[in-house]
PDB file of N, CA and C in Angstrom:
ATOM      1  N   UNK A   1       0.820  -1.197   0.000  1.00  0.00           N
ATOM      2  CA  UNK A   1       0.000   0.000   0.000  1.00  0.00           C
ATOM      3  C   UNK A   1       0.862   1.260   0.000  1.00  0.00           C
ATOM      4  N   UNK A   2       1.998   1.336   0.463  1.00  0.00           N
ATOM      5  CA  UNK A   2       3.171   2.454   0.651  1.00  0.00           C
ATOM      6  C   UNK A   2       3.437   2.706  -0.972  1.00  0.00           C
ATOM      7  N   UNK A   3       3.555   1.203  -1.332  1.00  0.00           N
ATOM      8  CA  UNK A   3       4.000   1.576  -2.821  1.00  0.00           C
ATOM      9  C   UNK A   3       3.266   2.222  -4.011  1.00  0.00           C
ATOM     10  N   UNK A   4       1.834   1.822  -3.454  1.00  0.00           N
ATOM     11  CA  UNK A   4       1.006   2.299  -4.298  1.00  0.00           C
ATOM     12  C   UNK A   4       0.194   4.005  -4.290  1.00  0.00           C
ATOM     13  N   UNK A   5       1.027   4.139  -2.642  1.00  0.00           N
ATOM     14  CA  UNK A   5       0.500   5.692  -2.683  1.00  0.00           C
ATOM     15  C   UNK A   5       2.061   6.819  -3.108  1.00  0.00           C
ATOM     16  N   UNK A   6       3.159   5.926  -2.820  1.00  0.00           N
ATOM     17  CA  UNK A   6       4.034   6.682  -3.460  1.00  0.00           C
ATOM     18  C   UNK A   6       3.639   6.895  -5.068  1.00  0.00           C
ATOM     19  N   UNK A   7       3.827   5.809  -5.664  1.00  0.00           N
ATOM     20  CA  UNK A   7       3.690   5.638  -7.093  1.00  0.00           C
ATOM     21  C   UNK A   7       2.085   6.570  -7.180  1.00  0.00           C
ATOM     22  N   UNK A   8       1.031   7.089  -7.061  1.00  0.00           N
ATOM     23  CA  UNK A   8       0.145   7.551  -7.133  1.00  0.00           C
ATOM     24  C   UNK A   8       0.699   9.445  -6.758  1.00  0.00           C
ATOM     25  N   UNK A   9       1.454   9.436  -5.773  1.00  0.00           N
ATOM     26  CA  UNK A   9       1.381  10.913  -5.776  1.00  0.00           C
ATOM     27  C   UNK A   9       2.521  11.398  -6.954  1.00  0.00           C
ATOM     28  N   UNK A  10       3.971  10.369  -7.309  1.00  0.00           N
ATOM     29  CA  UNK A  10       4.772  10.743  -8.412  1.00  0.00           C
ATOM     30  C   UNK A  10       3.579  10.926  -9.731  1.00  0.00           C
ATOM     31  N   UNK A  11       2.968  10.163  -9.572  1.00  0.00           N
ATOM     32  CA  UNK A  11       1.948  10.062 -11.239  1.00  0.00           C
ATOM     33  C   UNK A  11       1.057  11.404 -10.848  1.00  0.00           C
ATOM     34  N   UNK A  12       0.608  11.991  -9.936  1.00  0.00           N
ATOM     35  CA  UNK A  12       0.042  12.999  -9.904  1.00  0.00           C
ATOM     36  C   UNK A  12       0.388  14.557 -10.206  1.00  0.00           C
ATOM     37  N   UNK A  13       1.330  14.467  -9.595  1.00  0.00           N
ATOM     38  CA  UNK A  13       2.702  15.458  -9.828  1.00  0.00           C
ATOM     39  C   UNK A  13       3.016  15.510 -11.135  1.00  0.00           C
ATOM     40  N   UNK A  14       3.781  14.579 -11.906  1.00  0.00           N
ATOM     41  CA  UNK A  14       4.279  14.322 -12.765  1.00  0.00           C
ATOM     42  C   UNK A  14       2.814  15.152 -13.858  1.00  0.00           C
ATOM     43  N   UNK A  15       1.462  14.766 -14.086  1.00  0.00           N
ATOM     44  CA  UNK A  15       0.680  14.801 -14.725  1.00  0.00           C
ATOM     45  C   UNK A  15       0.317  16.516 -14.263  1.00  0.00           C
ATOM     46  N   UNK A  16       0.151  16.579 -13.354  1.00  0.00           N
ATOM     47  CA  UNK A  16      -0.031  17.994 -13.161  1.00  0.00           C
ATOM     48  C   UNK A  16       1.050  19.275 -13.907  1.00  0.00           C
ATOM     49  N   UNK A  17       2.312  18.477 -13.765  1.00  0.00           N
ATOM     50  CA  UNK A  17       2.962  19.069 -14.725  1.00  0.00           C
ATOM     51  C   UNK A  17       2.876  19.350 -15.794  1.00  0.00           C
ATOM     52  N   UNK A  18       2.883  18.504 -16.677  1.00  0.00           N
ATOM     53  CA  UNK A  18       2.688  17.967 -18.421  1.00  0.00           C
ATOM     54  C   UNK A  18       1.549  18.221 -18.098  1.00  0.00           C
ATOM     55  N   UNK A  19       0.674  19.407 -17.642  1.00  0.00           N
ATOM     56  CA  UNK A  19      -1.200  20.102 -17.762  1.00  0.00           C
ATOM     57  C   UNK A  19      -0.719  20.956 -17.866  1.00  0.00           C
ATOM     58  N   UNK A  20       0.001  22.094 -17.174  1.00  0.00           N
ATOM     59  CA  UNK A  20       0.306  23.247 -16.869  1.00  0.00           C
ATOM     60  C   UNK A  20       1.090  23.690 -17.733  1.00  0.00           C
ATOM     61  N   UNK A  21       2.407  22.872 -18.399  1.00  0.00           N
ATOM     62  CA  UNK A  21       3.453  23.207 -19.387  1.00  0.00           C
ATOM     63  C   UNK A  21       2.590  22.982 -20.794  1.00  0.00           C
ATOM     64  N   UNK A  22       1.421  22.279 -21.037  1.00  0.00           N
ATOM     65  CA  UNK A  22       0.676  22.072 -21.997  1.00  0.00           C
ATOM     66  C   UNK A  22      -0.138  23.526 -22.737  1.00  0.00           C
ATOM     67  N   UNK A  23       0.117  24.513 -22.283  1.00  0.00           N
ATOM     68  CA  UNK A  23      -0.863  25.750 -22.211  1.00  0.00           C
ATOM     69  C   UNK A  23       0.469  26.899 -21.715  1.00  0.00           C
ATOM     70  N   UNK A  24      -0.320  28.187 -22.636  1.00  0.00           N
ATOM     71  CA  UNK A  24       0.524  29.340 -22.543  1.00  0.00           C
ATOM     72  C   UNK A  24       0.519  30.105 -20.800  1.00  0.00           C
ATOM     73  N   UNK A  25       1.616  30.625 -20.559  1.00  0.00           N
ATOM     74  CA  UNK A  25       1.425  31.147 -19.078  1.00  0.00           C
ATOM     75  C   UNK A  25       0.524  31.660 -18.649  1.00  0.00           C
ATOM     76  N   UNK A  26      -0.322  32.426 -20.120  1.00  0.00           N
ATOM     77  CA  UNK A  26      -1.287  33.362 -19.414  1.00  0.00           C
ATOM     78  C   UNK A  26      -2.279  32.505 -19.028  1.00  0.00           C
ATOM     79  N   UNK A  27      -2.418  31.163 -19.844  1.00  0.00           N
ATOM     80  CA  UNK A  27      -3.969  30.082 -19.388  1.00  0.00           C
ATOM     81  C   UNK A  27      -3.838  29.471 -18.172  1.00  0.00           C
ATOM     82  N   UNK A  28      -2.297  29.078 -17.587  1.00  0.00           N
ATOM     83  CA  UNK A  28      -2.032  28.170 -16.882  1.00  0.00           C
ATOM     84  C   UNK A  28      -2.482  28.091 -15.239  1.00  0.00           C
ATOM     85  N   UNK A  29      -2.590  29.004 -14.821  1.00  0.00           N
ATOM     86  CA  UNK A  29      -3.399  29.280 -13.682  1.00  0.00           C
ATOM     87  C   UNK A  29      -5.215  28.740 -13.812  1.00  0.00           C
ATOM     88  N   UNK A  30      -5.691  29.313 -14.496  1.00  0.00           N
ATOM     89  CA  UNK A  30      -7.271  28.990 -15.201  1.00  0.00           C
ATOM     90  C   UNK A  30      -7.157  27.506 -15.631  1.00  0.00           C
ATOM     91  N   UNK A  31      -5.959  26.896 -15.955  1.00  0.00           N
ATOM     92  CA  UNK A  31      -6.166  25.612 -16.574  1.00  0.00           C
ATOM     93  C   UNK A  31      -5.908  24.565 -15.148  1.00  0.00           C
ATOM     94  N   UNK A  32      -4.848  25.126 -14.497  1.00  0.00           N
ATOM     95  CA  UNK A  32      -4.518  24.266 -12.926  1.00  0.00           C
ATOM     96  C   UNK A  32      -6.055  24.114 -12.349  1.00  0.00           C
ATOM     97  N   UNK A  33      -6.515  26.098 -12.467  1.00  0.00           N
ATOM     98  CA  UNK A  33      -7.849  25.619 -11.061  1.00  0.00           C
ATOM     99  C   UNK A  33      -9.174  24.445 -12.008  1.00  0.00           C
ATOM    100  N   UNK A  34      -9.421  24.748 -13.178  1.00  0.00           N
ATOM    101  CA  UNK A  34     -10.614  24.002 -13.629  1.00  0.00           C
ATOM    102  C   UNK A  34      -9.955  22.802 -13.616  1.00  0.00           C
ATOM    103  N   UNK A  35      -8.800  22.150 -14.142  1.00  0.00           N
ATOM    104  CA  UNK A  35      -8.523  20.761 -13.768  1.00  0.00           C
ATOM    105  C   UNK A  35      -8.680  20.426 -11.791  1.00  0.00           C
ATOM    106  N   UNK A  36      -8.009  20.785 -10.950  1.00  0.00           N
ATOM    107  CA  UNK A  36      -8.327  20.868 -10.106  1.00  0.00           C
ATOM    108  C   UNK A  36     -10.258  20.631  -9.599  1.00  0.00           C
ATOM    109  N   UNK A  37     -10.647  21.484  -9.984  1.00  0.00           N
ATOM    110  CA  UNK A  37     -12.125  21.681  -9.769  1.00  0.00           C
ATOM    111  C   UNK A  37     -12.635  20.112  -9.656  1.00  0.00           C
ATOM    112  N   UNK A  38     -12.696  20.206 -11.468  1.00  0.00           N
ATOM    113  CA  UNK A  38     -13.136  18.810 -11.820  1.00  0.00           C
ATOM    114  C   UNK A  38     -12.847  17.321 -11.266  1.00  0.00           C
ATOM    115  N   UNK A  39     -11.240  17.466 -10.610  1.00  0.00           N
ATOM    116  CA  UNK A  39     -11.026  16.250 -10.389  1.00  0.00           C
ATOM    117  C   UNK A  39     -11.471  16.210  -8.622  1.00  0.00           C
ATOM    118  N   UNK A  40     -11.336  16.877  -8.174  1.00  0.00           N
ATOM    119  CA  UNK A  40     -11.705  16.863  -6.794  1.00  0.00           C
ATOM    120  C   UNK A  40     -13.384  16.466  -7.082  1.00  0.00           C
ATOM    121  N   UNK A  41     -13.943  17.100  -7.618  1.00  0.00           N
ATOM    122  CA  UNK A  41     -15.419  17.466  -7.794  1.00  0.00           C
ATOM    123  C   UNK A  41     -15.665  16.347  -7.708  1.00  0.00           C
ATOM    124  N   UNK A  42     -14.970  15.176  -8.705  1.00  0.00           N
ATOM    125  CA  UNK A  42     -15.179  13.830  -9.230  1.00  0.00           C
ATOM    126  C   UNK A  42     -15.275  12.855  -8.064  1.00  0.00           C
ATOM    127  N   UNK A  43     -14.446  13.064  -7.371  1.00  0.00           N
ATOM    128  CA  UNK A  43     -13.237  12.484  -6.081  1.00  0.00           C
ATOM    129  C   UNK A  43     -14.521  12.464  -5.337  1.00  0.00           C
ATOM    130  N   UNK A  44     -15.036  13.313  -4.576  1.00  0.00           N
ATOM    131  CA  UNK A  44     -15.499  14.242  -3.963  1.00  0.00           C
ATOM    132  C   UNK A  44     -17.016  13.143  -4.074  1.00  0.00           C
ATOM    133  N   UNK A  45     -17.867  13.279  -5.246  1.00  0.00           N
ATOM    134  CA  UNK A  45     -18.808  12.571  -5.535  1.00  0.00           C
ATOM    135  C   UNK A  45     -19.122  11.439  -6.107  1.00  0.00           C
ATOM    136  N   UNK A  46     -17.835  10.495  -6.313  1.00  0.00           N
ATOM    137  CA  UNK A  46     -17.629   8.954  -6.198  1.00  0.00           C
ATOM    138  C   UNK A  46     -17.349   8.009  -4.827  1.00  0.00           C
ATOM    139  N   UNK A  47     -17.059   9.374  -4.316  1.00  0.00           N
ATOM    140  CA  UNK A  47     -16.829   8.895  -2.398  1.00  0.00           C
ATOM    141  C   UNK A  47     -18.222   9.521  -1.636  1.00  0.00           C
ATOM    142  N   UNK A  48     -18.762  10.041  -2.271  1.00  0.00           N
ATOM    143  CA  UNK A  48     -20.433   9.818  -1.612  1.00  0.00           C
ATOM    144  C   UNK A  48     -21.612   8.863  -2.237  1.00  0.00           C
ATOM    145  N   UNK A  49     -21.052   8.850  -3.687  1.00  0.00           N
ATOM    146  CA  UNK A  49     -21.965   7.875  -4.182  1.00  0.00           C
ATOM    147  C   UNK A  49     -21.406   6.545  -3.742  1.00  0.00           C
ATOM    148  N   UNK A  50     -20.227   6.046  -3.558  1.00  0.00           N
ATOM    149  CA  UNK A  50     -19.644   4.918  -3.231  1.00  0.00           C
ATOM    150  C   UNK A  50     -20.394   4.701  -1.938  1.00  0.00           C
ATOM    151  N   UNK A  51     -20.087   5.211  -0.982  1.00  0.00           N
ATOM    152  CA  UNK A  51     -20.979   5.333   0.494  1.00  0.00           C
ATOM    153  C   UNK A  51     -21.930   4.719   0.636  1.00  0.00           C
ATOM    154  N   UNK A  52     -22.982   5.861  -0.044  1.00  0.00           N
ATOM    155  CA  UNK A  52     -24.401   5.556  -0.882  1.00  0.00           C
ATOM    156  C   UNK A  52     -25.244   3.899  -1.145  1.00  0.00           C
ATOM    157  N   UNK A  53     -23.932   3.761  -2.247  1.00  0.00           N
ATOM    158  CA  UNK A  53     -24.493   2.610  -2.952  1.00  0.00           C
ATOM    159  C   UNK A  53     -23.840   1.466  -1.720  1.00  0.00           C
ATOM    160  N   UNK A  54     -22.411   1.575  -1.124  1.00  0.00           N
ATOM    161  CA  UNK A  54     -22.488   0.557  -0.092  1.00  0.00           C
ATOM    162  C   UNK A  54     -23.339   0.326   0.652  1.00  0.00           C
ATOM    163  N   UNK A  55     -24.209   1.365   1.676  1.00  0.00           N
ATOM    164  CA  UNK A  55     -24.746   1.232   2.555  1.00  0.00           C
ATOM    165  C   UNK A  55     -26.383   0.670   2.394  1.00  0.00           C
ATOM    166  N   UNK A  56     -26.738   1.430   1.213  1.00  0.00           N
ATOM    167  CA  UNK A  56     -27.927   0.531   0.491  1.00  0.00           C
ATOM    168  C   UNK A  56     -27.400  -0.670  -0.035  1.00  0.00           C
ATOM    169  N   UNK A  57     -26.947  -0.660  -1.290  1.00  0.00           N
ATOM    170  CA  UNK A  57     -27.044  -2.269  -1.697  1.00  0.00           C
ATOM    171  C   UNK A  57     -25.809  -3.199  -1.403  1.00  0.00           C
ATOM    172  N   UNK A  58     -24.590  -3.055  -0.915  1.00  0.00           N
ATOM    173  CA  UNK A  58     -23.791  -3.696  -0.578  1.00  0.00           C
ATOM    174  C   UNK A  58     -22.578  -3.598  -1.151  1.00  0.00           C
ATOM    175  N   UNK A  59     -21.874  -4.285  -1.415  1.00  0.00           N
ATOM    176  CA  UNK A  59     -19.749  -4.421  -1.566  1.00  0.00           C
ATOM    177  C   UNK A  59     -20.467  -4.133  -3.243  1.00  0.00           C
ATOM    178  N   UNK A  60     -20.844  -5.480  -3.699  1.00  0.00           N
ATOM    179  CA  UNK A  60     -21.062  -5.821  -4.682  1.00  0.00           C
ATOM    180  C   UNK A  60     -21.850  -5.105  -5.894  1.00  0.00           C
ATOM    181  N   UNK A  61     -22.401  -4.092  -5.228  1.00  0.00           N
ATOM    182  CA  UNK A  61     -23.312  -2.720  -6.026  1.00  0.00           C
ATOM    183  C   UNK A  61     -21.928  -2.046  -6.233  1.00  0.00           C
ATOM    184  N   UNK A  62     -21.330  -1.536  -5.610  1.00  0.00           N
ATOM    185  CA  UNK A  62     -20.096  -0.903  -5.756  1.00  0.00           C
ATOM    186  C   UNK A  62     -19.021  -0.717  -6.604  1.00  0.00           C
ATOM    187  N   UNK A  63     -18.756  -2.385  -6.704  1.00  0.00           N
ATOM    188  CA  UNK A  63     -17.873  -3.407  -7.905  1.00  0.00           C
ATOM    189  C   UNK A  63     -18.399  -3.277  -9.226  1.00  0.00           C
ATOM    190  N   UNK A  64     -20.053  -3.577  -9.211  1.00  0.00           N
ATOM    191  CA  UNK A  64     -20.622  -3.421 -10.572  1.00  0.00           C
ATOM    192  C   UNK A  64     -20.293  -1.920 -10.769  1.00  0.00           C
ATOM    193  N   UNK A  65     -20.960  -1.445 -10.378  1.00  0.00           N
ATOM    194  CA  UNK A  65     -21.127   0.142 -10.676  1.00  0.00           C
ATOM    195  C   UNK A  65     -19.522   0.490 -11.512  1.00  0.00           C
ATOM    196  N   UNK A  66     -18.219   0.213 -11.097  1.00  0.00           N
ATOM    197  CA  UNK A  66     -17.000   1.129 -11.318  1.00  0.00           C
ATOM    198  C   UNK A  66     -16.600   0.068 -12.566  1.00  0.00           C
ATOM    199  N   UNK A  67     -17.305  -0.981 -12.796  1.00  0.00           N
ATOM    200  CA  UNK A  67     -17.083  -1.652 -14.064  1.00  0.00           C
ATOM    201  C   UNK A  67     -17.365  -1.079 -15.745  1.00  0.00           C
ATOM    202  N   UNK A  68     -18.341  -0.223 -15.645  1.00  0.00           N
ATOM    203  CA  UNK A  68     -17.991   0.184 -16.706  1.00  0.00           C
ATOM    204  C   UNK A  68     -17.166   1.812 -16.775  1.00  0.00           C
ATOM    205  N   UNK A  69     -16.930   2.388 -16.248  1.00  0.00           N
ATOM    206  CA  UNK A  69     -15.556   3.165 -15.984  1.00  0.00           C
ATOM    207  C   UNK A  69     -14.296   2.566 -16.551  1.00  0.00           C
ATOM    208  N   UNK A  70     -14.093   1.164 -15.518  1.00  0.00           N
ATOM    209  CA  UNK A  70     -12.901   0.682 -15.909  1.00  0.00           C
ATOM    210  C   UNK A  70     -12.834  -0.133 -17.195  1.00  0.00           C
ATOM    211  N   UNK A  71     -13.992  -0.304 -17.728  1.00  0.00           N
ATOM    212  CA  UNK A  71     -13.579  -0.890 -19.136  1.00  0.00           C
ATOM    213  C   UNK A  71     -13.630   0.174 -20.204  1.00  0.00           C
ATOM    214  N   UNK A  72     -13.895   1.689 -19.658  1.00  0.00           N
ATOM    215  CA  UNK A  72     -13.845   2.765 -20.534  1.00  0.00           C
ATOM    216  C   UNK A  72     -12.162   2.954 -20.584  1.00  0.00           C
ATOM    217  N   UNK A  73     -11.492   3.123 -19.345  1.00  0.00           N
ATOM    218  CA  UNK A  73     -10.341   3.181 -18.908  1.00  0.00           C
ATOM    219  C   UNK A  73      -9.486   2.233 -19.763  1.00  0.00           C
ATOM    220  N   UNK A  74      -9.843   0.979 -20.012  1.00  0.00           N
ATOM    221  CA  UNK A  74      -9.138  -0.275 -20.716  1.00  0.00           C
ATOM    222  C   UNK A  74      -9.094   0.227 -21.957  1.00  0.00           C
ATOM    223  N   UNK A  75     -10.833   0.661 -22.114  1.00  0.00           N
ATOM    224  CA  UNK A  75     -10.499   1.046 -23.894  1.00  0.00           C
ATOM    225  C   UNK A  75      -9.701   2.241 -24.110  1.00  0.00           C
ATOM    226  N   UNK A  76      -9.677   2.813 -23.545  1.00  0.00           N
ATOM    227  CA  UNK A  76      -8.326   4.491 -23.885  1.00  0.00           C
ATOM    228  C   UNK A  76      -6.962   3.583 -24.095  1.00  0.00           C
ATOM    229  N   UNK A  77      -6.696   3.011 -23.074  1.00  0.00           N
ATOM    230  CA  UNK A  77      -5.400   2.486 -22.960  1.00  0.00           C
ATOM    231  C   UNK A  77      -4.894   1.510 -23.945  1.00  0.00           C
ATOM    232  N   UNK A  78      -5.801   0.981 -23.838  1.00  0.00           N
ATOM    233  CA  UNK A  78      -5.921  -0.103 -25.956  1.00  0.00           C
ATOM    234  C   UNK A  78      -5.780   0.479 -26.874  1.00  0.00           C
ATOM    235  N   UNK A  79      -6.245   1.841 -26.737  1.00  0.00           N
ATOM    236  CA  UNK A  79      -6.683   2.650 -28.265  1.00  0.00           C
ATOM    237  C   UNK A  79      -4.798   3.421 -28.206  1.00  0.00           C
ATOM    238  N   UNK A  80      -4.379   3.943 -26.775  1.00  0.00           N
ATOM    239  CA  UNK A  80      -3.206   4.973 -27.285  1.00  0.00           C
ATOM    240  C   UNK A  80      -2.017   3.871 -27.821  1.00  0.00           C
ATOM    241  N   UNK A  81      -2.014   3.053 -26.949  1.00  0.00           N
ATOM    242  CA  UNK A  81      -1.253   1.832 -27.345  1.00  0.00           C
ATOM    243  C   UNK A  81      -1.073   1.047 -28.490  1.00  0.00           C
ATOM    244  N   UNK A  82      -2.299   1.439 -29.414  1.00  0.00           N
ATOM    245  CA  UNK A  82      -2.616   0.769 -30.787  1.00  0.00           C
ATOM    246  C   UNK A  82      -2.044   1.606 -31.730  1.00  0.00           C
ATOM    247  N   UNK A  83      -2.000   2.962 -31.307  1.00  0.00           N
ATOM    248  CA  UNK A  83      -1.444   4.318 -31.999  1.00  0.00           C
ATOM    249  C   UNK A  83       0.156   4.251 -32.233  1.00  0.00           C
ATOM    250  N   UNK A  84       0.637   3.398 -31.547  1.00  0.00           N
ATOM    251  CA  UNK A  84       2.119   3.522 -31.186  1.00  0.00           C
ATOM    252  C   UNK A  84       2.818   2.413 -31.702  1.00  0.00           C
TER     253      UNK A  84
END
C-alpha cells in the first residue's frame, strides 16, 4: 500500500505538470484551477456515491457500478497503445 500511494502521488505530480506546461502562461493558472475543480469534484462525488451505494445495496453494487468506468479506462489504454 506504501508503494502504491508513493507511485500515485509521483503520477500525480508528474501529470499535473505535463497540464500546466501544456498551455501558454497566461492560461495556466485557469487551466490548474478548472482541472483541479473537476477532479476533486469527481473524487469528492464517487466517495459519496460509493458510500451511498455501499450502505444501500452492498460491496457488490459498488464493484458493478465502477465496471464500466474501468472498461472505458481499458479502452483508452488499448486505443493509445494501438497508436504507437
Amino acid at each position: 500500500m506504501i508503494l502504491l500511494g508513493v507511485g500515485w502521488n509521483f503520477l500525480f505530480i508528474g501529470g499535473t505538470t505535463l497540464l500546466t506546461e501544456a498551455y501558454r502562461p497566461s492560461e495556466r493558472a485557469k487551466t490548474q484551477a478548472a482541472h483541479d475543480f473537476l477532479m476533486f469534484g469527481a473524487v469528492s462525488l464517487a466517495s459519496f456515491s460509493a458510500g451511498g451505494l455501499l450502505n444501500t445495496w452492498g460491496w457488490r453494487s459498488v464493484n458493478l457500478t465502477a465496471l464500466p468506468f474501468l472498461a472505458l479506462a481499458l479502452m483508452a489504454v488499448l486505443g493509445l497503445a494501438a497508436r504507437r
